[in-house]
ModelCIF file with pLDDT and N, C-alpha, C, O atoms, coordinates in Angstrom:
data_MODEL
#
_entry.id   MODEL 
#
_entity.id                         1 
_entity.type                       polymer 
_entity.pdbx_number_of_molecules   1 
#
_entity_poly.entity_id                      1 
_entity_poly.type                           'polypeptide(L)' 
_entity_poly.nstd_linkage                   no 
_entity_poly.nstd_monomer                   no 
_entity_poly.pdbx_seq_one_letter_code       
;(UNK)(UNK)(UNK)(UNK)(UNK)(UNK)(UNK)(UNK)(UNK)(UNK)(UNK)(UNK)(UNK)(UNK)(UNK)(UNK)
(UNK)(UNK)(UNK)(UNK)(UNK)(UNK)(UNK)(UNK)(UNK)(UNK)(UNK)(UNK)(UNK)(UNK)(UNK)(UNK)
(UNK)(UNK)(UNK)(UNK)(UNK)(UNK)(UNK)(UNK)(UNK)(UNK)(UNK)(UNK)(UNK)(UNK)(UNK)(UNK)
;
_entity_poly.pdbx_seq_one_letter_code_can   XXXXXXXXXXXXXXXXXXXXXXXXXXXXXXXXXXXXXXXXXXXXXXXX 
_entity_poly.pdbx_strand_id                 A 
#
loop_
_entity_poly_seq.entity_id 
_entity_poly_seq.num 
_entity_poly_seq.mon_id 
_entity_poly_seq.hetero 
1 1  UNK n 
1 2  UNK n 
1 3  UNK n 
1 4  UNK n 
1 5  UNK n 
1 6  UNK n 
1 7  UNK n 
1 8  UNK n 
1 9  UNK n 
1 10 UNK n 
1 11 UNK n 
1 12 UNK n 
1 13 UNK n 
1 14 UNK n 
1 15 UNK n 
1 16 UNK n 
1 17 UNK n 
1 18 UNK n 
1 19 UNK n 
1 20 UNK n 
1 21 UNK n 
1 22 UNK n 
1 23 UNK n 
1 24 UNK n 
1 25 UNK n 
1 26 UNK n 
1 27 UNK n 
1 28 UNK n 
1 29 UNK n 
1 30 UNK n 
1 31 UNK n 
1 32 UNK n 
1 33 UNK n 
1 34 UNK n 
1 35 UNK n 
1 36 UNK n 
1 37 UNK n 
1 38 UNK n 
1 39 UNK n 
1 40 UNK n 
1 41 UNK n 
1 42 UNK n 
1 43 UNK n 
1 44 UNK n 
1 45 UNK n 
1 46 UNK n 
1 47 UNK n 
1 48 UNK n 
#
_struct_asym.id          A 
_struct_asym.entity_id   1 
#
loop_
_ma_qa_metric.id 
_ma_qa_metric.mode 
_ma_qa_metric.name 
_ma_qa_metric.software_group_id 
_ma_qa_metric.type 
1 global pLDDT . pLDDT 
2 local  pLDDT . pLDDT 
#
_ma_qa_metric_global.metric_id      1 
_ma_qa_metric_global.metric_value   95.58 
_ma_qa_metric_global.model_id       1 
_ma_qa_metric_global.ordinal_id     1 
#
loop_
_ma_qa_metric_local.label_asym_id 
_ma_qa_metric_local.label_comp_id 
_ma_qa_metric_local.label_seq_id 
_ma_qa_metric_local.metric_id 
_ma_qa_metric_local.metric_value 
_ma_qa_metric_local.model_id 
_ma_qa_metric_local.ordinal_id 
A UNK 1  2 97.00 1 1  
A UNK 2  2 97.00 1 2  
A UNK 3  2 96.00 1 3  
A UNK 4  2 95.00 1 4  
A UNK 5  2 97.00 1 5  
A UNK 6  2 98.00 1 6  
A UNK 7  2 97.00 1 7  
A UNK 8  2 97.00 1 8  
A UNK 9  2 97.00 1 9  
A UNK 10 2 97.00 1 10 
A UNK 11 2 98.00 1 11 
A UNK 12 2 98.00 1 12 
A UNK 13 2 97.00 1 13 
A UNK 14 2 97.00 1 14 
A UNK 15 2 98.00 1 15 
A UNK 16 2 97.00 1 16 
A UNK 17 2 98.00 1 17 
A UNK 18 2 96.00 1 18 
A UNK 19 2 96.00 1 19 
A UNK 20 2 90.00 1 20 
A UNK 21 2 88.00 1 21 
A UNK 22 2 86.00 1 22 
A UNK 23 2 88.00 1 23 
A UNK 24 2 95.00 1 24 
A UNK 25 2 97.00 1 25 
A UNK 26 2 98.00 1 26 
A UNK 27 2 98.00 1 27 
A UNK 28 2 98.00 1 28 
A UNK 29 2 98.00 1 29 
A UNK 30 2 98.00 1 30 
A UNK 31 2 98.00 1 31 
A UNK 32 2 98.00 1 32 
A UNK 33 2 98.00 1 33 
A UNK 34 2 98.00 1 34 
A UNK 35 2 98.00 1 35 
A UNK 36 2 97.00 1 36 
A UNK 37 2 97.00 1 37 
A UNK 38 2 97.00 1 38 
A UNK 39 2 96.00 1 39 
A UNK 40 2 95.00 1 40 
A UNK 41 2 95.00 1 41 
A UNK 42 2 95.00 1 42 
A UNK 43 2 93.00 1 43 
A UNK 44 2 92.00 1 44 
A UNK 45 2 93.00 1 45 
A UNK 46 2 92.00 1 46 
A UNK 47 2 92.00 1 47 
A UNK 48 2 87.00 1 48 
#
loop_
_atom_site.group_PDB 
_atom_site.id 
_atom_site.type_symbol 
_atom_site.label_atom_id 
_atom_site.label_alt_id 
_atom_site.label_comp_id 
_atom_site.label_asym_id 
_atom_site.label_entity_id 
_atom_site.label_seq_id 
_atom_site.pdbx_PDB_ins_code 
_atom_site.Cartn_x 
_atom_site.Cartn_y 
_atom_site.Cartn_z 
_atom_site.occupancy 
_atom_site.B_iso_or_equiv 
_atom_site.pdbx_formal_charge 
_atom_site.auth_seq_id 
_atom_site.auth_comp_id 
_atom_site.auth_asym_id 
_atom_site.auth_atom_id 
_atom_site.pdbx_PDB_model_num 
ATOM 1   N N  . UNK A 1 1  ? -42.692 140.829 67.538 1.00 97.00 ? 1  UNK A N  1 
ATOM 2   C CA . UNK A 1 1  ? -43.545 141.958 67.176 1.00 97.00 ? 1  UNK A CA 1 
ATOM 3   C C  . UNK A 1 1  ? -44.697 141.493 66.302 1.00 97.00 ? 1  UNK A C  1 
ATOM 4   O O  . UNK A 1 1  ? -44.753 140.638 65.418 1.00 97.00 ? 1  UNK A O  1 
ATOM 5   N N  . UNK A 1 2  ? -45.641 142.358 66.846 1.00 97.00 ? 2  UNK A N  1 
ATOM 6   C CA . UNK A 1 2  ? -46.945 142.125 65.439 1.00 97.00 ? 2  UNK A CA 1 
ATOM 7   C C  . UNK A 1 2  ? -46.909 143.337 64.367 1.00 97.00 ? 2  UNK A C  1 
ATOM 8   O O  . UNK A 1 2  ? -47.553 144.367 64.568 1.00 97.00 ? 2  UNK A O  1 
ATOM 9   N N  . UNK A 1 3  ? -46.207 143.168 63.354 1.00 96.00 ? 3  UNK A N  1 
ATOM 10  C CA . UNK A 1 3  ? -45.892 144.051 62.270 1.00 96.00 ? 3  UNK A CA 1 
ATOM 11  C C  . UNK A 1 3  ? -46.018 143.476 60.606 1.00 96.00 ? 3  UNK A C  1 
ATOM 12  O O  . UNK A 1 3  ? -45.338 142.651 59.996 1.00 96.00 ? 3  UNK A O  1 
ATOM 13  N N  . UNK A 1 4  ? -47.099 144.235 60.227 1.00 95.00 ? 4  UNK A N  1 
ATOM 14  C CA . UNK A 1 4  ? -46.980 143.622 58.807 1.00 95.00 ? 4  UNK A CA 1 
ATOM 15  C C  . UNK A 1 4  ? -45.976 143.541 57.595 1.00 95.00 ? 4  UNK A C  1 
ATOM 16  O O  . UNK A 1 4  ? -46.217 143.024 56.504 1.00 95.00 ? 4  UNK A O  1 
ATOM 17  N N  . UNK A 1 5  ? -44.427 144.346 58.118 1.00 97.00 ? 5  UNK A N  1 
ATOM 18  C CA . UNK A 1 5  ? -43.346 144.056 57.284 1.00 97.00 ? 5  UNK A CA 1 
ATOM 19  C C  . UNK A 1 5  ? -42.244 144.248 58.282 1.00 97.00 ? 5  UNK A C  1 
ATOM 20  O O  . UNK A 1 5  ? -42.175 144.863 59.346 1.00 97.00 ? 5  UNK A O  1 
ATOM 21  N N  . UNK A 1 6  ? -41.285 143.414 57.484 1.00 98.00 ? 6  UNK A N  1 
ATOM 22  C CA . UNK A 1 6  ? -39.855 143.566 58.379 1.00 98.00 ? 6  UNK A CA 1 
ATOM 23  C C  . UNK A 1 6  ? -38.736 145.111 57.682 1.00 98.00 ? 6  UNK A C  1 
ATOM 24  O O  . UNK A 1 6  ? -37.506 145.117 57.627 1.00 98.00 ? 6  UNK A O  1 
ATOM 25  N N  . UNK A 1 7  ? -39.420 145.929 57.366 1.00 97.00 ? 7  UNK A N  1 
ATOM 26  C CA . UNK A 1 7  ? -38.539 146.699 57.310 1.00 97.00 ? 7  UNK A CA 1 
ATOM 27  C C  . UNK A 1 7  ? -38.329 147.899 58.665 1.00 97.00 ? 7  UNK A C  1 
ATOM 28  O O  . UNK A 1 7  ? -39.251 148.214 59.417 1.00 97.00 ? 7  UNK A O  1 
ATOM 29  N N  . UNK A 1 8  ? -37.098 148.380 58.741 1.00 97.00 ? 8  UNK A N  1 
ATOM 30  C CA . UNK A 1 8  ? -36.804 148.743 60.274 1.00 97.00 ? 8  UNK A CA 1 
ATOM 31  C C  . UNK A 1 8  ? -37.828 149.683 60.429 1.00 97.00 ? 8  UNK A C  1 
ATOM 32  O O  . UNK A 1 8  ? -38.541 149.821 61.423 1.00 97.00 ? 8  UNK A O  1 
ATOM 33  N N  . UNK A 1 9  ? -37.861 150.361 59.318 1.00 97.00 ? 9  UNK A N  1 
ATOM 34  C CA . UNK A 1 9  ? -39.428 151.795 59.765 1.00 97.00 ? 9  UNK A CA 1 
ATOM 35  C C  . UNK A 1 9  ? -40.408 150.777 60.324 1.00 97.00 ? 9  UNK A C  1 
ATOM 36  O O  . UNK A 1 9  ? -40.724 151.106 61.468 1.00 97.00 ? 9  UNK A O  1 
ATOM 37  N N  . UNK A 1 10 ? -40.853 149.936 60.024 1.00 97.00 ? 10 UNK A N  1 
ATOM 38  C CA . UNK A 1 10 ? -42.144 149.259 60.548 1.00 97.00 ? 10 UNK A CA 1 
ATOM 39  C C  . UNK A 1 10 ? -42.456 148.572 61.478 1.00 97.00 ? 10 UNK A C  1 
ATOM 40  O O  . UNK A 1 10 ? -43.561 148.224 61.892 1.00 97.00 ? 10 UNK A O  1 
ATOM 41  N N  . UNK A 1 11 ? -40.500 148.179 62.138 1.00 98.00 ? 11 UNK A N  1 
ATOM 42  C CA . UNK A 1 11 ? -40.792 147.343 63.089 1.00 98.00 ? 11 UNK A CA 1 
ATOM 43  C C  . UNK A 1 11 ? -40.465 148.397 64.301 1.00 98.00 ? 11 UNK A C  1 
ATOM 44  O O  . UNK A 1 11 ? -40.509 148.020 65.473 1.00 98.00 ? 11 UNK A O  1 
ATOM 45  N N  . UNK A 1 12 ? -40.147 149.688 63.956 1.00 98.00 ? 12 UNK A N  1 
ATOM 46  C CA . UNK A 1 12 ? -39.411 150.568 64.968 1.00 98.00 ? 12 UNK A CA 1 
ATOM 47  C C  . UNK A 1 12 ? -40.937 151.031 65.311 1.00 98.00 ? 12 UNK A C  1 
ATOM 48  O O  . UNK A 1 12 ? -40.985 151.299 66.512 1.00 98.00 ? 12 UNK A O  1 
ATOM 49  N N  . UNK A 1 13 ? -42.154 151.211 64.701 1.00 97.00 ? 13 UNK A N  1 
ATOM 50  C CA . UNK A 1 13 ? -43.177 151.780 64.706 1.00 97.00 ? 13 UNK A CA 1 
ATOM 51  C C  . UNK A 1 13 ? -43.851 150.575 65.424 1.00 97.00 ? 13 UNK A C  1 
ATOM 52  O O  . UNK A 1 13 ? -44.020 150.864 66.608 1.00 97.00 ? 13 UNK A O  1 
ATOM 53  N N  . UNK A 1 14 ? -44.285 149.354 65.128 1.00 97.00 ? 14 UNK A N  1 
ATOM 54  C CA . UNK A 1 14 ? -44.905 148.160 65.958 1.00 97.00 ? 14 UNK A CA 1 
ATOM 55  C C  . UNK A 1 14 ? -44.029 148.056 67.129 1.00 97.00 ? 14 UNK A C  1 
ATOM 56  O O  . UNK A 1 14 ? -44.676 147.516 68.027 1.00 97.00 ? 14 UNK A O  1 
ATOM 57  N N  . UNK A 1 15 ? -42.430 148.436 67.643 1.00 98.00 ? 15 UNK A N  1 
ATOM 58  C CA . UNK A 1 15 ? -41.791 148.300 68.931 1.00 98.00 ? 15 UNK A CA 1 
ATOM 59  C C  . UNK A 1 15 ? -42.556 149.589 69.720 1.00 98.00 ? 15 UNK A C  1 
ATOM 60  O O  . UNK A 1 15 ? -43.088 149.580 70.831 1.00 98.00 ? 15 UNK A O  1 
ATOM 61  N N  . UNK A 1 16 ? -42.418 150.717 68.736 1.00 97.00 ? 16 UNK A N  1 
ATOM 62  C CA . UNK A 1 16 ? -42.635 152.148 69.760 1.00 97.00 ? 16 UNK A CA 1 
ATOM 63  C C  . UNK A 1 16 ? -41.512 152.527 69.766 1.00 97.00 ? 16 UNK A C  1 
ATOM 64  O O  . UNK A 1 16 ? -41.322 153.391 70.622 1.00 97.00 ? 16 UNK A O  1 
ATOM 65  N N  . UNK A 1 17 ? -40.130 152.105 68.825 1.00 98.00 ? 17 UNK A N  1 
ATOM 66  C CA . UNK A 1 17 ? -39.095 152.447 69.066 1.00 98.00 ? 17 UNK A CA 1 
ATOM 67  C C  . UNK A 1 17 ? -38.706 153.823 68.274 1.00 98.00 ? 17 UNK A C  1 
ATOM 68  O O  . UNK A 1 17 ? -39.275 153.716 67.187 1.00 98.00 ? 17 UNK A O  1 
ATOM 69  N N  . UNK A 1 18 ? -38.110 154.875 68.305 1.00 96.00 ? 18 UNK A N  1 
ATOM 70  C CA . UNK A 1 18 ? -37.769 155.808 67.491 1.00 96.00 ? 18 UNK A CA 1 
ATOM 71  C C  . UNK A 1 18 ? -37.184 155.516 66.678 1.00 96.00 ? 18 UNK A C  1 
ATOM 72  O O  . UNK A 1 18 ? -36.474 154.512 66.619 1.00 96.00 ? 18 UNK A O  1 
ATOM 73  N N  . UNK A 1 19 ? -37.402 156.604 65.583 1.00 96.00 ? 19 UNK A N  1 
ATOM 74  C CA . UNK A 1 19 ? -36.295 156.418 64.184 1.00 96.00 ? 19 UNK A CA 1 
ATOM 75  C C  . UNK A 1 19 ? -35.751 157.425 64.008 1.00 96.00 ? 19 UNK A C  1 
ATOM 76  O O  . UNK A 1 19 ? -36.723 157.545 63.262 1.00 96.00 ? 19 UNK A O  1 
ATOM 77  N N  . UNK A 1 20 ? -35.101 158.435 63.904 1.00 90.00 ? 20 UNK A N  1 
ATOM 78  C CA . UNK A 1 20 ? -34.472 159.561 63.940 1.00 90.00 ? 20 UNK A CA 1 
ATOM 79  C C  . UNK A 1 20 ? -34.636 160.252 62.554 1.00 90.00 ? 20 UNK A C  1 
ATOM 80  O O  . UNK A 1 20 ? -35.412 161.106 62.127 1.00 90.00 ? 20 UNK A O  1 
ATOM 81  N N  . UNK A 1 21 ? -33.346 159.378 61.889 1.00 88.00 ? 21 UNK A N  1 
ATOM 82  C CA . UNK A 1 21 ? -33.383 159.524 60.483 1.00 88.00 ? 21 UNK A CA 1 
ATOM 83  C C  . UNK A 1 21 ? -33.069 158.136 59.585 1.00 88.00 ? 21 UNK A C  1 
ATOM 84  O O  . UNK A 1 21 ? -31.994 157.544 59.689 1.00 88.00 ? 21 UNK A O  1 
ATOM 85  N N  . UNK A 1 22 ? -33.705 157.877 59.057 1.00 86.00 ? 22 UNK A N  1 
ATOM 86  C CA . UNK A 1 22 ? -33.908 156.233 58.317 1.00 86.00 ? 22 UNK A CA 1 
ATOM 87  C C  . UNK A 1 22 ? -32.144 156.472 57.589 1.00 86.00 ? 22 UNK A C  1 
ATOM 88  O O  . UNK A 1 22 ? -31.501 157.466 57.926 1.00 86.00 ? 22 UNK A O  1 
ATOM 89  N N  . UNK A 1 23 ? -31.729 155.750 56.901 1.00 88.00 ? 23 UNK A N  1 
ATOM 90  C CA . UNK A 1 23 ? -30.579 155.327 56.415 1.00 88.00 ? 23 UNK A CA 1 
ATOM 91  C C  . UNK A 1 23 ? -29.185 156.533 56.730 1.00 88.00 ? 23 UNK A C  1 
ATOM 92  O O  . UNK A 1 23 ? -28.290 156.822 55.937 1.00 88.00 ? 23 UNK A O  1 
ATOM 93  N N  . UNK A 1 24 ? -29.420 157.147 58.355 1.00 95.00 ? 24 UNK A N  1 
ATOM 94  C CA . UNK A 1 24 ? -28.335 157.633 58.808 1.00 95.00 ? 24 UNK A CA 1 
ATOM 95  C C  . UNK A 1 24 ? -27.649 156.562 59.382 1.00 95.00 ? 24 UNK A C  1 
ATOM 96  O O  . UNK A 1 24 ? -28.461 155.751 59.829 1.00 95.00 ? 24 UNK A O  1 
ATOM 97  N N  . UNK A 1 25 ? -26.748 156.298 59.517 1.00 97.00 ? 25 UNK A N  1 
ATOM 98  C CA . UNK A 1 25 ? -26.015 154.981 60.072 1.00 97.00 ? 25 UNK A CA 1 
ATOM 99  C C  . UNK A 1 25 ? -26.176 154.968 61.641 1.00 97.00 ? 25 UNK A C  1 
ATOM 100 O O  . UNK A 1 25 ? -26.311 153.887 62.214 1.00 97.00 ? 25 UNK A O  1 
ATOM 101 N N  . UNK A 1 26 ? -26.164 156.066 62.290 1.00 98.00 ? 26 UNK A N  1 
ATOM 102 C CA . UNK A 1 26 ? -25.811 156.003 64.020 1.00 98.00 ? 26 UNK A CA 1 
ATOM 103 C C  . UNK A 1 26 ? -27.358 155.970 64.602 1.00 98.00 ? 26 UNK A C  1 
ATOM 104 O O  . UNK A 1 26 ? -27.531 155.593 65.761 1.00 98.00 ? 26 UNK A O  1 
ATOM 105 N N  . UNK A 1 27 ? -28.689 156.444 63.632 1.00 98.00 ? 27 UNK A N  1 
ATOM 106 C CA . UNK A 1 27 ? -29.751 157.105 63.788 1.00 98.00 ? 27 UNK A CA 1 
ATOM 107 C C  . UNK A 1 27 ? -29.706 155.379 63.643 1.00 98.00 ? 27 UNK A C  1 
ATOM 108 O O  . UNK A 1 27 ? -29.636 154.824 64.740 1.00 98.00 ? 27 UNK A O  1 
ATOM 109 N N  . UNK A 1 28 ? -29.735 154.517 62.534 1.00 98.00 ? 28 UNK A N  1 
ATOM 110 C CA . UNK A 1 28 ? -30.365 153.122 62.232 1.00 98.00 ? 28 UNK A CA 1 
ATOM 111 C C  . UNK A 1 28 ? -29.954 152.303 63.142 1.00 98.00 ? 28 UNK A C  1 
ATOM 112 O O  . UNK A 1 28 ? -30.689 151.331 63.316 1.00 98.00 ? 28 UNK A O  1 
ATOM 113 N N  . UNK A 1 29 ? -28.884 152.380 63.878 1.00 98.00 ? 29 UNK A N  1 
ATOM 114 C CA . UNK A 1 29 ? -28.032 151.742 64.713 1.00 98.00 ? 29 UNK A CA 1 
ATOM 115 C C  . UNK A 1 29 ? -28.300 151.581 66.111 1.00 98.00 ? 29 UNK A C  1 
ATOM 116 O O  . UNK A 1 29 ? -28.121 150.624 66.863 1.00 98.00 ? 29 UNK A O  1 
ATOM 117 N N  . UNK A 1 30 ? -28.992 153.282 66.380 1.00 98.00 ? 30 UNK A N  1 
ATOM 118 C CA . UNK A 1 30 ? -29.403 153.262 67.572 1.00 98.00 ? 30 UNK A CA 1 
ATOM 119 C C  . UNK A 1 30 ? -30.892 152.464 67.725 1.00 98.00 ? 30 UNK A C  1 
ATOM 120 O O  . UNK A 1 30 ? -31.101 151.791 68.734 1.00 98.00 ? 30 UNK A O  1 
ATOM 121 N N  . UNK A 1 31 ? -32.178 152.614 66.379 1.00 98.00 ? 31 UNK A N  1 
ATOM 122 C CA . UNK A 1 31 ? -33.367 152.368 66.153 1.00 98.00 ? 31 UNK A CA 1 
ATOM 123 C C  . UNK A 1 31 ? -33.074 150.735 66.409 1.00 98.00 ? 31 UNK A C  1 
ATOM 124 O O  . UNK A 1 31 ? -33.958 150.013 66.869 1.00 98.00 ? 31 UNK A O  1 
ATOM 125 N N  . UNK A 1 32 ? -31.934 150.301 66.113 1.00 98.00 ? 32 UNK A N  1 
ATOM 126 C CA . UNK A 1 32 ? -32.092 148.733 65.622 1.00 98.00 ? 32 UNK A CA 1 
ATOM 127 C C  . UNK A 1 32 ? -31.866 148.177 67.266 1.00 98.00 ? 32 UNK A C  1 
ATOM 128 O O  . UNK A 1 32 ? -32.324 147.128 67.718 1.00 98.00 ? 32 UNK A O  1 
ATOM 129 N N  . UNK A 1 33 ? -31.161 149.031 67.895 1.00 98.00 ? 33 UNK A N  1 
ATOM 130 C CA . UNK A 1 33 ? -30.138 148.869 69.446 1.00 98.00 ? 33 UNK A CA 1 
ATOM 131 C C  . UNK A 1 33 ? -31.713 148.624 70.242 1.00 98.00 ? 33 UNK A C  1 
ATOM 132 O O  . UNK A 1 33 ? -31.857 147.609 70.923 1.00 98.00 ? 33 UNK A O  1 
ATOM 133 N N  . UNK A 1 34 ? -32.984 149.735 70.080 1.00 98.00 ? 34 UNK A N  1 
ATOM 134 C CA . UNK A 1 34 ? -33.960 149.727 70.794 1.00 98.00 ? 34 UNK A CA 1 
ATOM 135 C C  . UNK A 1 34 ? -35.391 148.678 70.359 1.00 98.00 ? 34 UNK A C  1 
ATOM 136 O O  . UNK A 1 34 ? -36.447 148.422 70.939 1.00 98.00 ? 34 UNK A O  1 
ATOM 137 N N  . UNK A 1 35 ? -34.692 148.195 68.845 1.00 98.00 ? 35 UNK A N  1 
ATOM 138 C CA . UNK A 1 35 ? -35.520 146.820 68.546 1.00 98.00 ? 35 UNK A CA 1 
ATOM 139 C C  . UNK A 1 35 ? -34.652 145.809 69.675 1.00 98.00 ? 35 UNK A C  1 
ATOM 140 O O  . UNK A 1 35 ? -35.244 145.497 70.709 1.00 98.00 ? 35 UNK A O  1 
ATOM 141 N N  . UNK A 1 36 ? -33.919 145.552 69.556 1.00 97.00 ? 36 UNK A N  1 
ATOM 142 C CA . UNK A 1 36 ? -33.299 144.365 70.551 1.00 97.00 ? 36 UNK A CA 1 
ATOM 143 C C  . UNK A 1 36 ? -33.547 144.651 71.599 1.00 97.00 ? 36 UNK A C  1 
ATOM 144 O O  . UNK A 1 36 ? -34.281 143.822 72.135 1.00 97.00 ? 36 UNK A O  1 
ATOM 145 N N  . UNK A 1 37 ? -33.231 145.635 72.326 1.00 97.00 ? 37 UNK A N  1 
ATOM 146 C CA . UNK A 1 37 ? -33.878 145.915 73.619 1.00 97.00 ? 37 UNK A CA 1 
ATOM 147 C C  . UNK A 1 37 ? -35.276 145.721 73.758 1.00 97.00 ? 37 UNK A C  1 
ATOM 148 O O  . UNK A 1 37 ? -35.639 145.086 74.748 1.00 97.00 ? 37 UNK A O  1 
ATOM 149 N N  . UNK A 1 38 ? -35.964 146.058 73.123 1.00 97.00 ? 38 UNK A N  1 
ATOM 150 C CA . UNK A 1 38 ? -37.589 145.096 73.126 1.00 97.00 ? 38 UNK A CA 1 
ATOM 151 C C  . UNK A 1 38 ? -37.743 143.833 73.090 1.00 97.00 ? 38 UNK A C  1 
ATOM 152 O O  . UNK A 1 38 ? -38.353 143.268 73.997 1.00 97.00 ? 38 UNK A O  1 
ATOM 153 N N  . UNK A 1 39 ? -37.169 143.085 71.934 1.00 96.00 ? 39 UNK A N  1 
ATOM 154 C CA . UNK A 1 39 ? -36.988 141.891 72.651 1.00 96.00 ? 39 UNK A CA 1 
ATOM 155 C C  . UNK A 1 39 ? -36.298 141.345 73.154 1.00 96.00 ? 39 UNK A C  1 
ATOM 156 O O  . UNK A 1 39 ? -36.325 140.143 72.893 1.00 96.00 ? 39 UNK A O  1 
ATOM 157 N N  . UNK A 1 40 ? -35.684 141.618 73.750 1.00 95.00 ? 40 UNK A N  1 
ATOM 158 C CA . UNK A 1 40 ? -35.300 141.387 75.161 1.00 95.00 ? 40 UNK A CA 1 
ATOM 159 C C  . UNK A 1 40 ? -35.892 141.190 76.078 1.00 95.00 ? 40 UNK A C  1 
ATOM 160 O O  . UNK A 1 40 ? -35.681 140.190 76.765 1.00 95.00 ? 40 UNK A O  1 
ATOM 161 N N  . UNK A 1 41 ? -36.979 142.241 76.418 1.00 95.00 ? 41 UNK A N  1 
ATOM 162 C CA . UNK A 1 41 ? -37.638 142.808 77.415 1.00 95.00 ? 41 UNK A CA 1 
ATOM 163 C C  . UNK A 1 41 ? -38.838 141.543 76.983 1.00 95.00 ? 41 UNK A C  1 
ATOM 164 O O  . UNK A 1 41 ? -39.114 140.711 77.846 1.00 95.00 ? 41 UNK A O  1 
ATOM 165 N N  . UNK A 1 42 ? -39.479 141.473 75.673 1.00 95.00 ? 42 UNK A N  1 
ATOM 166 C CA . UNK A 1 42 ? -40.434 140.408 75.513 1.00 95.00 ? 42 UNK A CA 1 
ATOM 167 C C  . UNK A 1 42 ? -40.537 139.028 75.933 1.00 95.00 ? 42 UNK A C  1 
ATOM 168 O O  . UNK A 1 42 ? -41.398 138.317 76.452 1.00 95.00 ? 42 UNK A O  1 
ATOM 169 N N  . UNK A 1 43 ? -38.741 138.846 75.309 1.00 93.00 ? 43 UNK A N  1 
ATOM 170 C CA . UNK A 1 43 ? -38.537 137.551 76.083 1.00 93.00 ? 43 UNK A CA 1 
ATOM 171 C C  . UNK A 1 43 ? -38.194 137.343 77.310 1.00 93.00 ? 43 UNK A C  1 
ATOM 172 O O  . UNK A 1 43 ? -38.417 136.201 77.711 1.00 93.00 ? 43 UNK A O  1 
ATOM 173 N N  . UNK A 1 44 ? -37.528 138.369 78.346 1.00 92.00 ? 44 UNK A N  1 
ATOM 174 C CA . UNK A 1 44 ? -37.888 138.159 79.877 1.00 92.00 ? 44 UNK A CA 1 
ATOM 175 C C  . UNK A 1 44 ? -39.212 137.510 80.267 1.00 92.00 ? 44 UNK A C  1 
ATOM 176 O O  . UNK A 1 44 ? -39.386 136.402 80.775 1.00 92.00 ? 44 UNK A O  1 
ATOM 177 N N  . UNK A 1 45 ? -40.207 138.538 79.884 1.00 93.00 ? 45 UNK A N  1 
ATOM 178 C CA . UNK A 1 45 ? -41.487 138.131 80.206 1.00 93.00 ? 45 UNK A CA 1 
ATOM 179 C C  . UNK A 1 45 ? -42.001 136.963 79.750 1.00 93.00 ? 45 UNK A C  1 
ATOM 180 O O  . UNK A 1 45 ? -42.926 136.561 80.456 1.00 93.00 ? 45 UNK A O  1 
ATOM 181 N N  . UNK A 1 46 ? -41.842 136.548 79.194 1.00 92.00 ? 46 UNK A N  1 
ATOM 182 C CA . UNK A 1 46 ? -42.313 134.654 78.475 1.00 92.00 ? 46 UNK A CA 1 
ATOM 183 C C  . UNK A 1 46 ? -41.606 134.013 78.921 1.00 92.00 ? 46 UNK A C  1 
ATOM 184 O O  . UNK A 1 46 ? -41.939 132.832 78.816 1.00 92.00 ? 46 UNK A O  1 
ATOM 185 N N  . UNK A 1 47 ? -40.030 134.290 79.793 1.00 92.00 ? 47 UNK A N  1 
ATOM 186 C CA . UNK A 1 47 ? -38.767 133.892 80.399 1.00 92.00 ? 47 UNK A CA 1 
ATOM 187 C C  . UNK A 1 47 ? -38.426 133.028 79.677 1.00 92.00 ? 47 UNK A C  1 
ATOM 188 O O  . UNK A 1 47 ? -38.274 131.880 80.094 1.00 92.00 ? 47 UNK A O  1 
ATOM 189 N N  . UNK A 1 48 ? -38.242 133.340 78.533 1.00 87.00 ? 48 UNK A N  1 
ATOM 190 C CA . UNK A 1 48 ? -37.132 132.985 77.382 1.00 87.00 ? 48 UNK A CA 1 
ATOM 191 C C  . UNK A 1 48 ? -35.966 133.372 77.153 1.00 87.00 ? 48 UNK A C  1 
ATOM 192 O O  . UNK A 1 48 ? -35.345 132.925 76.189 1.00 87.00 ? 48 UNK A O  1 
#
């Protein structure tokens, strides 16, 4: 990601990923589930 901090609000916002509710556990869990799924998807494409 190109994000000027690693906190999850910022990287969920530079993914496009939702945040529901910040320090709900299932809400952070799912936000963090759709950071990995991005890269994922990033590194397919560079086929990494």
């Amino acid at each position: 990601l190109t994000t000027p901090s690693r906190r999850l609000t910022s990287c969920c916002e530079a993914a496009g990923v939702p945040l529901a509710a910040h320090h709900t556990a299932l809400d952070a869990a799912l936000a963090c589930a759709g950071l990995l799924r991005r890269y994922l998807a990033v590194g397919r494409e560079r086929g990494q």
